[in-house]
PDB file of N, CA and C in Angstrom:
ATOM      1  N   UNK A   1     -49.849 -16.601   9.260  1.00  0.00           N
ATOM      2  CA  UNK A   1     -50.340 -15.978  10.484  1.00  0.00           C
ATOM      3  C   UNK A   1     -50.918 -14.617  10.134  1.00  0.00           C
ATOM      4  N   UNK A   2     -51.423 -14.252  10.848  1.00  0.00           N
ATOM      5  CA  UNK A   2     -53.074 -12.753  10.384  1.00  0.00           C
ATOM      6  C   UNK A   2     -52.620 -12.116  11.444  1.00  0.00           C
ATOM      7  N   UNK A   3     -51.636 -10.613  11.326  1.00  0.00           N
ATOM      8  CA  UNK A   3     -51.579  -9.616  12.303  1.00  0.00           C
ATOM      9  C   UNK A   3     -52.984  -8.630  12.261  1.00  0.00           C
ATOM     10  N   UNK A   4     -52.854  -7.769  13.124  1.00  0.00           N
ATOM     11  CA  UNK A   4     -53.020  -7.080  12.634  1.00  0.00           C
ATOM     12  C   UNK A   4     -52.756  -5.307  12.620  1.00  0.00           C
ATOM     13  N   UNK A   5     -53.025  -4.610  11.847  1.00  0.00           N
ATOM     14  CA  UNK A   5     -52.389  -3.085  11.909  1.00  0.00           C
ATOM     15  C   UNK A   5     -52.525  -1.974  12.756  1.00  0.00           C
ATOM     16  N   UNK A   6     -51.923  -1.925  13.856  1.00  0.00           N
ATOM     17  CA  UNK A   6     -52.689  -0.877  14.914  1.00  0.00           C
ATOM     18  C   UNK A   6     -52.975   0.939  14.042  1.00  0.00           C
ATOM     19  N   UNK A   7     -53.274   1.485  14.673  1.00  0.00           N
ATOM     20  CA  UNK A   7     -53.660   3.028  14.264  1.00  0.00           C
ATOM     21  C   UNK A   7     -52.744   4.197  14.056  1.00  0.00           C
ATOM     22  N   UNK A   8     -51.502   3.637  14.626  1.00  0.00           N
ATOM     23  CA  UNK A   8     -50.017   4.218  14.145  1.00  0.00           C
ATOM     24  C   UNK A   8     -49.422   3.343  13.294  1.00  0.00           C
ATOM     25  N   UNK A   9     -49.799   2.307  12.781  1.00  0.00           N
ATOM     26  CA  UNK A   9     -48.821   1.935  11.805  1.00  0.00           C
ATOM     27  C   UNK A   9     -48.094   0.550  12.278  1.00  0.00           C
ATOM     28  N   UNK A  10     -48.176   0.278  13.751  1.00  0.00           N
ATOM     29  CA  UNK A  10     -47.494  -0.622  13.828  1.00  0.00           C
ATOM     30  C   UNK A  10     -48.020  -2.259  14.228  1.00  0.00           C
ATOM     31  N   UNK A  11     -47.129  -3.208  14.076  1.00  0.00           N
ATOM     32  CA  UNK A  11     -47.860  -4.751  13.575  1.00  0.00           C
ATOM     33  C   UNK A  11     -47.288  -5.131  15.148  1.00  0.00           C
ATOM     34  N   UNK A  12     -47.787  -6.427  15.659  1.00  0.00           N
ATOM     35  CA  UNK A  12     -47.348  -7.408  16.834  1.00  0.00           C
ATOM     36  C   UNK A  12     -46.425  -8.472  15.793  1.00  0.00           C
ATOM     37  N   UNK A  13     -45.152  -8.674  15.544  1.00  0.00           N
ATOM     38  CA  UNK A  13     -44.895 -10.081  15.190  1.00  0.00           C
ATOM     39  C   UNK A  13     -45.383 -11.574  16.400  1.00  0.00           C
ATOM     40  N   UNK A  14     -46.101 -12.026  16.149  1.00  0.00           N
ATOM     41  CA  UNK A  14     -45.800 -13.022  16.857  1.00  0.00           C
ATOM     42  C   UNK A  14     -44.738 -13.726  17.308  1.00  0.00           C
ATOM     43  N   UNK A  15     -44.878 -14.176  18.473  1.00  0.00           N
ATOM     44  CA  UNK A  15     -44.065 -14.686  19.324  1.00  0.00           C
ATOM     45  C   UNK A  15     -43.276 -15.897  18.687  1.00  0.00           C
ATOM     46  N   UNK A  16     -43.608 -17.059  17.958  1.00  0.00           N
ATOM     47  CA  UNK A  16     -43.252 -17.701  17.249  1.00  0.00           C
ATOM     48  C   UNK A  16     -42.115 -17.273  15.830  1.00  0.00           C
ATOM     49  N   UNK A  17     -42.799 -16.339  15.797  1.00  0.00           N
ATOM     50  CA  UNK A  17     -41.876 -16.202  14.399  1.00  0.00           C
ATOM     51  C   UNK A  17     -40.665 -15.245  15.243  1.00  0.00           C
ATOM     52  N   UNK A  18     -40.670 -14.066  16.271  1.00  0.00           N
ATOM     53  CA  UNK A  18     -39.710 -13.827  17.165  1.00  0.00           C
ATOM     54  C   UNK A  18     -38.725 -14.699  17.046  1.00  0.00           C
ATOM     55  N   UNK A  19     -39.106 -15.208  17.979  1.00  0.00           N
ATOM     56  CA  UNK A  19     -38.218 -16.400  18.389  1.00  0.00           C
ATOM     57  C   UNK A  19     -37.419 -17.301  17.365  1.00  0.00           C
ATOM     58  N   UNK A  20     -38.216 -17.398  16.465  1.00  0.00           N
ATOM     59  CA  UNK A  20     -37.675 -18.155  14.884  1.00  0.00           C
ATOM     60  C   UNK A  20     -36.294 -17.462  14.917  1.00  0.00           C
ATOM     61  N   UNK A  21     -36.509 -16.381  14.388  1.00  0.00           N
ATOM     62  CA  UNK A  21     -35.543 -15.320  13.824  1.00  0.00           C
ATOM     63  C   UNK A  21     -34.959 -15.008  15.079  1.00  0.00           C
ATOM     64  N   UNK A  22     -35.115 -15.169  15.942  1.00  0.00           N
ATOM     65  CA  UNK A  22     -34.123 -14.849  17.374  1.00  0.00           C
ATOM     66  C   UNK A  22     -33.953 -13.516  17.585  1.00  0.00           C
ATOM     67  N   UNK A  23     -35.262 -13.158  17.419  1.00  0.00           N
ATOM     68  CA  UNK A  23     -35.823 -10.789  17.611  1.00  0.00           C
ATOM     69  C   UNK A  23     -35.566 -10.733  18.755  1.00  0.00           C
ATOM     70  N   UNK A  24     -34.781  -9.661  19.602  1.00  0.00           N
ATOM     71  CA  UNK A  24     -35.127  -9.651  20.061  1.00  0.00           C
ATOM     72  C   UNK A  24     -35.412  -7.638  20.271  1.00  0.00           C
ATOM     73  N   UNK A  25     -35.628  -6.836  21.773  1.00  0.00           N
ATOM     74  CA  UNK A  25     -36.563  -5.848  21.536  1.00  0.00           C
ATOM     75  C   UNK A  25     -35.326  -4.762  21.039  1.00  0.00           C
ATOM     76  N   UNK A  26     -35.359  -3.895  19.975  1.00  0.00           N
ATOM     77  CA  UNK A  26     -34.254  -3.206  19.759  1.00  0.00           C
ATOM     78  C   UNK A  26     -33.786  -3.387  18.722  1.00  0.00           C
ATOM     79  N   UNK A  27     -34.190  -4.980  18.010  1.00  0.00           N
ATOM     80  CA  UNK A  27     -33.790  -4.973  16.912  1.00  0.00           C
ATOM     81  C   UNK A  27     -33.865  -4.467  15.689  1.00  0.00           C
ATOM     82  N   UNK A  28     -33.816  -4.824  14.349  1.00  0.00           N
ATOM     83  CA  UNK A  28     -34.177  -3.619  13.367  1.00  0.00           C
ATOM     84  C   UNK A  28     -34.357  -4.696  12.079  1.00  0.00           C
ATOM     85  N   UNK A  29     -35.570  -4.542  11.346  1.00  0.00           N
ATOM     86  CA  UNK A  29     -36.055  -4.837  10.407  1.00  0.00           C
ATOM     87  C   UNK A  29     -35.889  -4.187   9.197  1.00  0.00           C
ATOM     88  N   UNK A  30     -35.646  -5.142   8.241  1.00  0.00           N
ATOM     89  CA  UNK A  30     -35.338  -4.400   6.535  1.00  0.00           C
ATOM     90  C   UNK A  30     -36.825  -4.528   5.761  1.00  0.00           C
ATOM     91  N   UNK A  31     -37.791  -3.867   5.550  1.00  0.00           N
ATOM     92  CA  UNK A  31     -39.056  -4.069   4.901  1.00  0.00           C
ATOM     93  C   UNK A  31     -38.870  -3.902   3.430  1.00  0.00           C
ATOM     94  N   UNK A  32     -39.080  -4.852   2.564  1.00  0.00           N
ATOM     95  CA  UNK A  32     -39.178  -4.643   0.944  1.00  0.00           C
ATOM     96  C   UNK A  32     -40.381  -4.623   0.399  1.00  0.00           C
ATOM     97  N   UNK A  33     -40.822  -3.964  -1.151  1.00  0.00           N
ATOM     98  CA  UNK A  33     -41.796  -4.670  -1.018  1.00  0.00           C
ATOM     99  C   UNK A  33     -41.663  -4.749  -2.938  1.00  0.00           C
ATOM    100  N   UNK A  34     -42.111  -5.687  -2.916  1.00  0.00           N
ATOM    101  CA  UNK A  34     -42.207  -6.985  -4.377  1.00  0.00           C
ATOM    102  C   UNK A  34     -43.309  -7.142  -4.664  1.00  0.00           C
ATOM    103  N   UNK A  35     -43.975  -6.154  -5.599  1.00  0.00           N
ATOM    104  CA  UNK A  35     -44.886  -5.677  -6.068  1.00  0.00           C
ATOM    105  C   UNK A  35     -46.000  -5.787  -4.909  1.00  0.00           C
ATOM    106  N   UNK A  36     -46.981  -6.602  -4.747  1.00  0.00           N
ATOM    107  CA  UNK A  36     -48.380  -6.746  -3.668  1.00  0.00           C
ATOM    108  C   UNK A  36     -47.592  -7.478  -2.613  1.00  0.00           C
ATOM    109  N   UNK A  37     -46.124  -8.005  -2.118  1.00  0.00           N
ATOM    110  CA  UNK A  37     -45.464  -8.812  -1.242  1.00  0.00           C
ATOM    111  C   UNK A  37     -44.975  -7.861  -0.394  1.00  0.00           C
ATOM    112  N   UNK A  38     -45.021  -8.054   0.701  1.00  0.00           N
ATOM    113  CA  UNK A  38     -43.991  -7.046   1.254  1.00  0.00           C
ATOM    114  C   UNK A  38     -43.456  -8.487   2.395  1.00  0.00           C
ATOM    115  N   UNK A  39     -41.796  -8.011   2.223  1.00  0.00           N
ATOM    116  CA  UNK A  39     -40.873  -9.072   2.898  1.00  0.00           C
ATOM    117  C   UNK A  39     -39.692  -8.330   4.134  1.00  0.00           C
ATOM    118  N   UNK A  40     -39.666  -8.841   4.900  1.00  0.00           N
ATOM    119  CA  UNK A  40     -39.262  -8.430   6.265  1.00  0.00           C
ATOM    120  C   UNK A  40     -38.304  -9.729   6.416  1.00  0.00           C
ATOM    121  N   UNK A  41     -37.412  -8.500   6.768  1.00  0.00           N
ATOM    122  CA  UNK A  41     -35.886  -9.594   6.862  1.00  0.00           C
ATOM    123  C   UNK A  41     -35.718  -8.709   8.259  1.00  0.00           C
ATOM    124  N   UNK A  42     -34.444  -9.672   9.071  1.00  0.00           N
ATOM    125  CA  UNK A  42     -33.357  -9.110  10.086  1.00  0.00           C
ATOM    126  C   UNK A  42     -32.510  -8.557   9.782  1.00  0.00           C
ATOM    127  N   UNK A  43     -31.721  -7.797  10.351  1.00  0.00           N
ATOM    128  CA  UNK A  43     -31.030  -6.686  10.314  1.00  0.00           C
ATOM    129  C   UNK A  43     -30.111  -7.133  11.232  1.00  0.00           C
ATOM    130  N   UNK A  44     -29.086  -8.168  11.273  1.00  0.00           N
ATOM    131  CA  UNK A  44     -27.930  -8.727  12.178  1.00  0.00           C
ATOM    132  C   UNK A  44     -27.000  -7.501  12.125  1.00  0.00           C
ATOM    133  N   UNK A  45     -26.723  -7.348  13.645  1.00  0.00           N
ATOM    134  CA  UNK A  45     -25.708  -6.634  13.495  1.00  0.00           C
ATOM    135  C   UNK A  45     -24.621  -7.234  14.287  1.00  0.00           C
ATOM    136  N   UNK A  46     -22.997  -6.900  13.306  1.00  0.00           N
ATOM    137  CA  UNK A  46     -21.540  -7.804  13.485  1.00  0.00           C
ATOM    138  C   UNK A  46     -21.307  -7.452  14.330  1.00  0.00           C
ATOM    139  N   UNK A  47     -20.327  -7.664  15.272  1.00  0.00           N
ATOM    140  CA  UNK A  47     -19.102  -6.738  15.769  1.00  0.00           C
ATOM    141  C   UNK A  47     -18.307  -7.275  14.975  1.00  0.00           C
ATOM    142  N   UNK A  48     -17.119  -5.968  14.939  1.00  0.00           N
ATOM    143  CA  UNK A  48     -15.939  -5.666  14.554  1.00  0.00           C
ATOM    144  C   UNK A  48     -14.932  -6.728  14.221  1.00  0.00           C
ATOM    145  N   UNK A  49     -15.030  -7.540  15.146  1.00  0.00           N
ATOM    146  CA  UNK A  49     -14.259  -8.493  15.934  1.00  0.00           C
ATOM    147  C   UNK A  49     -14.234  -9.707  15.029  1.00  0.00           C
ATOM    148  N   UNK A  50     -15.665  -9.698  14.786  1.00  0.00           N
ATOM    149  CA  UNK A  50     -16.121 -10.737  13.788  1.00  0.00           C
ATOM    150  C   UNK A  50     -15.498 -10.948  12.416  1.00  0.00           C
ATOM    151  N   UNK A  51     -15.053  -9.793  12.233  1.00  0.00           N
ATOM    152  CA  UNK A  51     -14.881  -9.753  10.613  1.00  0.00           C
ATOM    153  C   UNK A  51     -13.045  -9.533  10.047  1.00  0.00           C
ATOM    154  N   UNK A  52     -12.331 -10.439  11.758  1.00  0.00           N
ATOM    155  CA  UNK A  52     -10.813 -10.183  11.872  1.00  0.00           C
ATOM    156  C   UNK A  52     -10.572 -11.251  11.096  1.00  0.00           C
ATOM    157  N   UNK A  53      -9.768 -11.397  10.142  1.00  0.00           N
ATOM    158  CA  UNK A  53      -8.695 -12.124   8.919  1.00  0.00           C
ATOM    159  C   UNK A  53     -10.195 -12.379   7.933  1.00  0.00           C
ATOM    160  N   UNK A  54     -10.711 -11.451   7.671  1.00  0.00           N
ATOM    161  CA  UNK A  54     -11.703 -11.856   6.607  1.00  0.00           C
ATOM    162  C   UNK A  54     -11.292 -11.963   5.202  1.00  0.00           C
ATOM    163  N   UNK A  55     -10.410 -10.815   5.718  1.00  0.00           N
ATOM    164  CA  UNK A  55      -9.265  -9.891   4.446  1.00  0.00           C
ATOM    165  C   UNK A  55      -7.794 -10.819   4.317  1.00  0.00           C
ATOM    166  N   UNK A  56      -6.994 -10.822   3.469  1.00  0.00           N
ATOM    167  CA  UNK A  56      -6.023 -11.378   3.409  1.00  0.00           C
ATOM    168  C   UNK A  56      -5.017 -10.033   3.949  1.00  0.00           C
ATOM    169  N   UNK A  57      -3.911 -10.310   4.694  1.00  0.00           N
ATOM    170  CA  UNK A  57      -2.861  -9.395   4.844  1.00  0.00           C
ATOM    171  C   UNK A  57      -2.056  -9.063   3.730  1.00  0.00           C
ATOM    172  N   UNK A  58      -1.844  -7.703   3.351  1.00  0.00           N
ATOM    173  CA  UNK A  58      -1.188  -7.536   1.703  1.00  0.00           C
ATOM    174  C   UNK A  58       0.376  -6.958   2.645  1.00  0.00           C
ATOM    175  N   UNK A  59       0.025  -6.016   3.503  1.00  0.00           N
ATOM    176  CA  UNK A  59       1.350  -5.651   4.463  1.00  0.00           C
ATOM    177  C   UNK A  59       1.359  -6.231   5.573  1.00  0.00           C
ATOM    178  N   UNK A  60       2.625  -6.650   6.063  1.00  0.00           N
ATOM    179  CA  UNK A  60       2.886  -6.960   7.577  1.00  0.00           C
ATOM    180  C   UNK A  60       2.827  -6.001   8.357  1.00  0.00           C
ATOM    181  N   UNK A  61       1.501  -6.174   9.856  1.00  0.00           N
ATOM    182  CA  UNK A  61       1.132  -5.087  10.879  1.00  0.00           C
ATOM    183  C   UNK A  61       2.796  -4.722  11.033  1.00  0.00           C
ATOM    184  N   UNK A  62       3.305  -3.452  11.307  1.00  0.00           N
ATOM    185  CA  UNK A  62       4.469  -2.807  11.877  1.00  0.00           C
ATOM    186  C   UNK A  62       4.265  -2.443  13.009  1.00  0.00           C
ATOM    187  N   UNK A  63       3.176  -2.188  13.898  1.00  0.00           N
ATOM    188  CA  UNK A  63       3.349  -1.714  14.883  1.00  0.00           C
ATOM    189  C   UNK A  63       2.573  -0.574  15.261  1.00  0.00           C
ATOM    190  N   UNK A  64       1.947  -0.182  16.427  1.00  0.00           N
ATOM    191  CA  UNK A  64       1.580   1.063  16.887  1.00  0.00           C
ATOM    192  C   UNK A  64       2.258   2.313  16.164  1.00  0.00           C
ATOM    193  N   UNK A  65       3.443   2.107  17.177  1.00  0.00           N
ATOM    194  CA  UNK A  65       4.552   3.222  16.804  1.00  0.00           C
ATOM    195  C   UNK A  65       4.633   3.603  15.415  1.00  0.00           C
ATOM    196  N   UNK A  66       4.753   2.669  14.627  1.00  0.00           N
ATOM    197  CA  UNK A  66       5.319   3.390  13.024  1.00  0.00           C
ATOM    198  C   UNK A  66       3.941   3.548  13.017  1.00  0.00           C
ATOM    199  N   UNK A  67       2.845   3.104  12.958  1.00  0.00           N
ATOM    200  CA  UNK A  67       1.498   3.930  12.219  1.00  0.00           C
ATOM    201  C   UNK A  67       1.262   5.296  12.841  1.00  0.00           C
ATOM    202  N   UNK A  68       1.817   5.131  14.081  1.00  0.00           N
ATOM    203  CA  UNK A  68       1.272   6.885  14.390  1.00  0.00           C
ATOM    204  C   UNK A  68       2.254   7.838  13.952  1.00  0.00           C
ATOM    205  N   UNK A  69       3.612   7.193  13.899  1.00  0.00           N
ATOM    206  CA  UNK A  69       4.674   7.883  13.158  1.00  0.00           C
ATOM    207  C   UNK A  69       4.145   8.686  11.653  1.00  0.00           C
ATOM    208  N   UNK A  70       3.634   7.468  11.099  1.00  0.00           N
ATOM    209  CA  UNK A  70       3.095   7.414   9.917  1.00  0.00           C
ATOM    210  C   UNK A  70       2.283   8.459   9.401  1.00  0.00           C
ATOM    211  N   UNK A  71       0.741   8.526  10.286  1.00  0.00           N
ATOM    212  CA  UNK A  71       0.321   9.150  10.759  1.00  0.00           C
ATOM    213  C   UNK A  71       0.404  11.193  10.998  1.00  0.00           C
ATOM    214  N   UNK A  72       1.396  10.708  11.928  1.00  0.00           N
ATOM    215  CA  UNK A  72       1.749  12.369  12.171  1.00  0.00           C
ATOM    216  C   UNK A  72       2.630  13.036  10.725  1.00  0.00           C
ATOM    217  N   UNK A  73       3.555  12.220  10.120  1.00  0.00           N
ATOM    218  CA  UNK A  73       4.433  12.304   9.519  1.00  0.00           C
ATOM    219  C   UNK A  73       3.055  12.837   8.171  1.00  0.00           C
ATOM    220  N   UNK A  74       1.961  12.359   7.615  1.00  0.00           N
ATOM    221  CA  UNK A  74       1.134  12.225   6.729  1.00  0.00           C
ATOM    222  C   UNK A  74       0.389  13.573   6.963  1.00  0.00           C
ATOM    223  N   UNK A  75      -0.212  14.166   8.111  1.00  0.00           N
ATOM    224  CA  UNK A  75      -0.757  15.292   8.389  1.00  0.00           C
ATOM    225  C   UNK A  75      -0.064  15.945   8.375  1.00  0.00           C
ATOM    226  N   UNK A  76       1.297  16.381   8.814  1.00  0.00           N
ATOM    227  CA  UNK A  76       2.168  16.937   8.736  1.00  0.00           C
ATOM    228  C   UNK A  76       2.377  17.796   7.490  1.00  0.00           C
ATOM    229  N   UNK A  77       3.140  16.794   6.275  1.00  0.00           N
ATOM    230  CA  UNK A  77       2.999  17.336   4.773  1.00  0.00           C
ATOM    231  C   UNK A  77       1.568  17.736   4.290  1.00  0.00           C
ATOM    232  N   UNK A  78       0.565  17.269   5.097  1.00  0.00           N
ATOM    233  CA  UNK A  78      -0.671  17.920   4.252  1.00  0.00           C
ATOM    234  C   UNK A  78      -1.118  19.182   5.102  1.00  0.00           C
ATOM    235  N   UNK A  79      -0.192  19.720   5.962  1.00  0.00           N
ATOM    236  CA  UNK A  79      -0.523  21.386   6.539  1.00  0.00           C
ATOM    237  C   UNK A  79       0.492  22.066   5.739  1.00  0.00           C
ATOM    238  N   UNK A  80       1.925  21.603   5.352  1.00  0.00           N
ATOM    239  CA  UNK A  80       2.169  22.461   4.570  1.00  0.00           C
ATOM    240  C   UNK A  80       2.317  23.435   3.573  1.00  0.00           C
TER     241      UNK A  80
END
C-alpha cells in the first residue's frame, strides 16, 4: 500500500492495516529502521493484572499487616 507523507511528518495508516493490528486512536508505534526498511510494530500495552502468577512464588504472601510492619520497621533502621 502507497501512503503518503504530509508536511509535518505525518503518514495516514490505512484503514485496513488499522484494523489488522487492532490500532486504535492513542495508540503508540515502535518505528525501526533496517538499513533502507523502516518497520512499524504495536506497542501493546498490559495491565498489571495480566502478568499475576507469571512469576513463581519463592515466599508465602503474609499479609498486609506484616508487610507494612515490615515496611515501617525497614525505614525505621534506615533513619537511624
Amino acid at each position: 500500500m502507497k501512503v503518503q507523507v504530509m508536511g509535518d511528518g505525518q503518514i495516514i495508516i490505512p484503514s485496513e492495516i488499522r484494523q489488522r493490528l487492532g490500532l486504535r486512536e492513542g495508540d503508540e508505534l515502535l518505528f525501526s529502521l533496517e538499513g533502507d526498511v523502516v518497520r512499524l510494530r504495536p506497542i501493546k500495552r498490559r495491565r498489571l493484572s495480566e502478568f499475576r502468577g507469571a512469576l513463581p512464588a519463592t515466599v508465602p504472601y503474609p499479609g498486609k499487616e506484616a508487610i507494612r510492619q515490615h515496611v515501617a520497621e525497614t525505614l525505621t533502621i534506615g533513619n537511624e
